[in-house]
Protein backbone atom coordinates (compact mmCIF):
# COMPACT_ATOMS: atom_id res chain seq x y z
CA UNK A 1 0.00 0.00 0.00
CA UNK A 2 1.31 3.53 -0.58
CA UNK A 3 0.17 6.11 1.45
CA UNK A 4 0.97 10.24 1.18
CA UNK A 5 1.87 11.81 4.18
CA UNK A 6 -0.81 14.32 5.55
CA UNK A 7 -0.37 17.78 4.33
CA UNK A 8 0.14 20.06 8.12
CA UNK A 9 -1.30 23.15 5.89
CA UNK A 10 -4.23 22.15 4.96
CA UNK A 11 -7.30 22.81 7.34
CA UNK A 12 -8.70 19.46 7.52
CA UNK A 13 -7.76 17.93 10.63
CA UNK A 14 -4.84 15.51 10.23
CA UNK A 15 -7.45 12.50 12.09
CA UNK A 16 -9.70 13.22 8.35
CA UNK A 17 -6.62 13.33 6.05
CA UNK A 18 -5.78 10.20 7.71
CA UNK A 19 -9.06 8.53 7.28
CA UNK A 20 -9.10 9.33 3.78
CA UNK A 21 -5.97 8.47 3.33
CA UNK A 22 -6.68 4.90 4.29
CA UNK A 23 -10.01 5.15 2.47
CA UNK A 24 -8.48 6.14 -0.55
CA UNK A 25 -6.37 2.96 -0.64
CA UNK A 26 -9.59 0.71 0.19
CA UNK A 27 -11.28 2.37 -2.70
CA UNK A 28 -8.91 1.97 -5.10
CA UNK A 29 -8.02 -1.73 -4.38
CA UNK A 30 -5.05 -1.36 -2.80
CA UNK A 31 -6.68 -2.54 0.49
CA UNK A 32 -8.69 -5.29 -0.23
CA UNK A 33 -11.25 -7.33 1.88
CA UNK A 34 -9.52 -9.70 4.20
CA UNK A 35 -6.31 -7.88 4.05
CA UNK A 36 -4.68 -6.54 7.20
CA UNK A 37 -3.69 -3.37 7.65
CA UNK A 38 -0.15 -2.80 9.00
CA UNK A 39 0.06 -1.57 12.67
CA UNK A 40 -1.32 1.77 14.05
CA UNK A 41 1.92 2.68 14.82
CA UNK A 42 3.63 1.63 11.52
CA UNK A 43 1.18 4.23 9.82
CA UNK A 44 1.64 6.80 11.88
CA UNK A 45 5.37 7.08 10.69
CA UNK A 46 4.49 6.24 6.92
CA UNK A 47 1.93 9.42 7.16
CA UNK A 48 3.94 11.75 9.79
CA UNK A 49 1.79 11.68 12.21
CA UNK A 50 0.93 10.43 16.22
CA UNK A 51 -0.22 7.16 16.91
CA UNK A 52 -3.12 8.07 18.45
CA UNK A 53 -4.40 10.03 15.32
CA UNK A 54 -4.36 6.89 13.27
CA UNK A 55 -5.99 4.60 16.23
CA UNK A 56 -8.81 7.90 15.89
CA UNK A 57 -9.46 7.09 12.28
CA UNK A 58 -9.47 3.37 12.37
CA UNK A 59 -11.69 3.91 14.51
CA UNK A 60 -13.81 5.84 12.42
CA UNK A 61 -13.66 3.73 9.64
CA UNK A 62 -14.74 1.02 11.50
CA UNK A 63 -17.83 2.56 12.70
CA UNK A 64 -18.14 3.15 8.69
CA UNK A 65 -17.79 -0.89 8.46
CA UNK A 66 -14.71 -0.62 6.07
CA UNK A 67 -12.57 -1.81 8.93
CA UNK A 68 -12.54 -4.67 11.83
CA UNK A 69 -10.43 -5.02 14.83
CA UNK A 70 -9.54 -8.39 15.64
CA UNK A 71 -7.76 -9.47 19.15
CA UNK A 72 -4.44 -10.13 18.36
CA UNK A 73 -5.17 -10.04 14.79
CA UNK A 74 -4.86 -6.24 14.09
CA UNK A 75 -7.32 -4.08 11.98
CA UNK A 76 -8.29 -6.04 8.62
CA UNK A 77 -10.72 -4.79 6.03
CA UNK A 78 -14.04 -6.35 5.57
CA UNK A 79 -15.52 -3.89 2.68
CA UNK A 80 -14.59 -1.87 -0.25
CA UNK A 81 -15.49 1.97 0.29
CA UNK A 82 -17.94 3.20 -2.59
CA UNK A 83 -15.12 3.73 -4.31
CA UNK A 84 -13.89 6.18 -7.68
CA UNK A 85 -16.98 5.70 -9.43
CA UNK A 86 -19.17 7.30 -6.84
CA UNK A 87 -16.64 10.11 -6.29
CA UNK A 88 -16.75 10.68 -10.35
CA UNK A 89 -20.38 10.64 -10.22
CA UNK A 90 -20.64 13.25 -8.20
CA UNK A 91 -18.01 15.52 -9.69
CA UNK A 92 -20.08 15.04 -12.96
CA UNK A 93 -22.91 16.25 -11.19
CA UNK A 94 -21.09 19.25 -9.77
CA UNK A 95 -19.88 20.36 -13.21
CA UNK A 96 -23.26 20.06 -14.70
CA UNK A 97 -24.63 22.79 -12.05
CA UNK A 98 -21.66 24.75 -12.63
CA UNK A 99 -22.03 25.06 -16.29
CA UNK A 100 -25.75 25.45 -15.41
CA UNK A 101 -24.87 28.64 -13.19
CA UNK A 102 -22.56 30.44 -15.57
CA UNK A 103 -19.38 28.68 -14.57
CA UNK A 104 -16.63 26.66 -16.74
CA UNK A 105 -15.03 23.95 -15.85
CA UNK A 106 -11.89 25.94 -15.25
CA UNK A 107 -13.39 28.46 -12.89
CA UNK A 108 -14.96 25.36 -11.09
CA UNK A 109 -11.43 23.56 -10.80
CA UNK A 110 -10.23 27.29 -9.25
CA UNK A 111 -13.02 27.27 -6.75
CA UNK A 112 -12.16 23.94 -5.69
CA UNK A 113 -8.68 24.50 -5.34
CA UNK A 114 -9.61 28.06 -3.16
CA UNK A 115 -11.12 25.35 -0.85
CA UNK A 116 -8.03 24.14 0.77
């Protein structure tokens, strides 16, 4: 699995760039069902980050279902996140009310970027 460390200047809190992060790589197969995930504390280094800020997403994501926690077996993943195709979907959808407003693509893209 390859995972980005979390960027410190962006707003979102590092706990959600961290649960993406890991919900990114579930989407996109990289994480597959039955498959553990390496140790809390292994991630935290990978991403830059404290320990307990990776325990705080697992823990989300396993109130999401994508994730288990097994005694003494670690945190495996028992589903695939709706994955790419939803996220498409809906950036479809925001570009067709964009272009219904007024707006190009471009300007959208410069919104979205103004977001971080």
């Amino acid at each position: 699995m390859v995972f980005r460390q979390v960027d410190r200047g962006d707003p979102t809190s590092l706990h959600e760039q961290v649960t993406a992060e890991i919900r990114r790589a579930i989407t996109e197969g990289e994480a597959k069902p039955g498959e553990r995930l390496p140790p809390a504390r292994d991630l935290a280094a990978v991403l830059g980050v404290n320990t307990n800020t990776v325990l705080k997403a697992l823990r989300e994501l396993r109130d999401e279902g994508l994730v288990t926690f097994g005694r003494g077996r670690g945190v495996t993943v028992v589903g695939g996140a709706p994955g790419r195709a939803a996220v498409l979907a809906q950036a479809r959808e925001l570009v067709r009310f964009a272009r219904r407003h007024g707006y190009r693509p471009e300007e959208l893209a410069r919104m979205i970027e103004g977001l971080r």
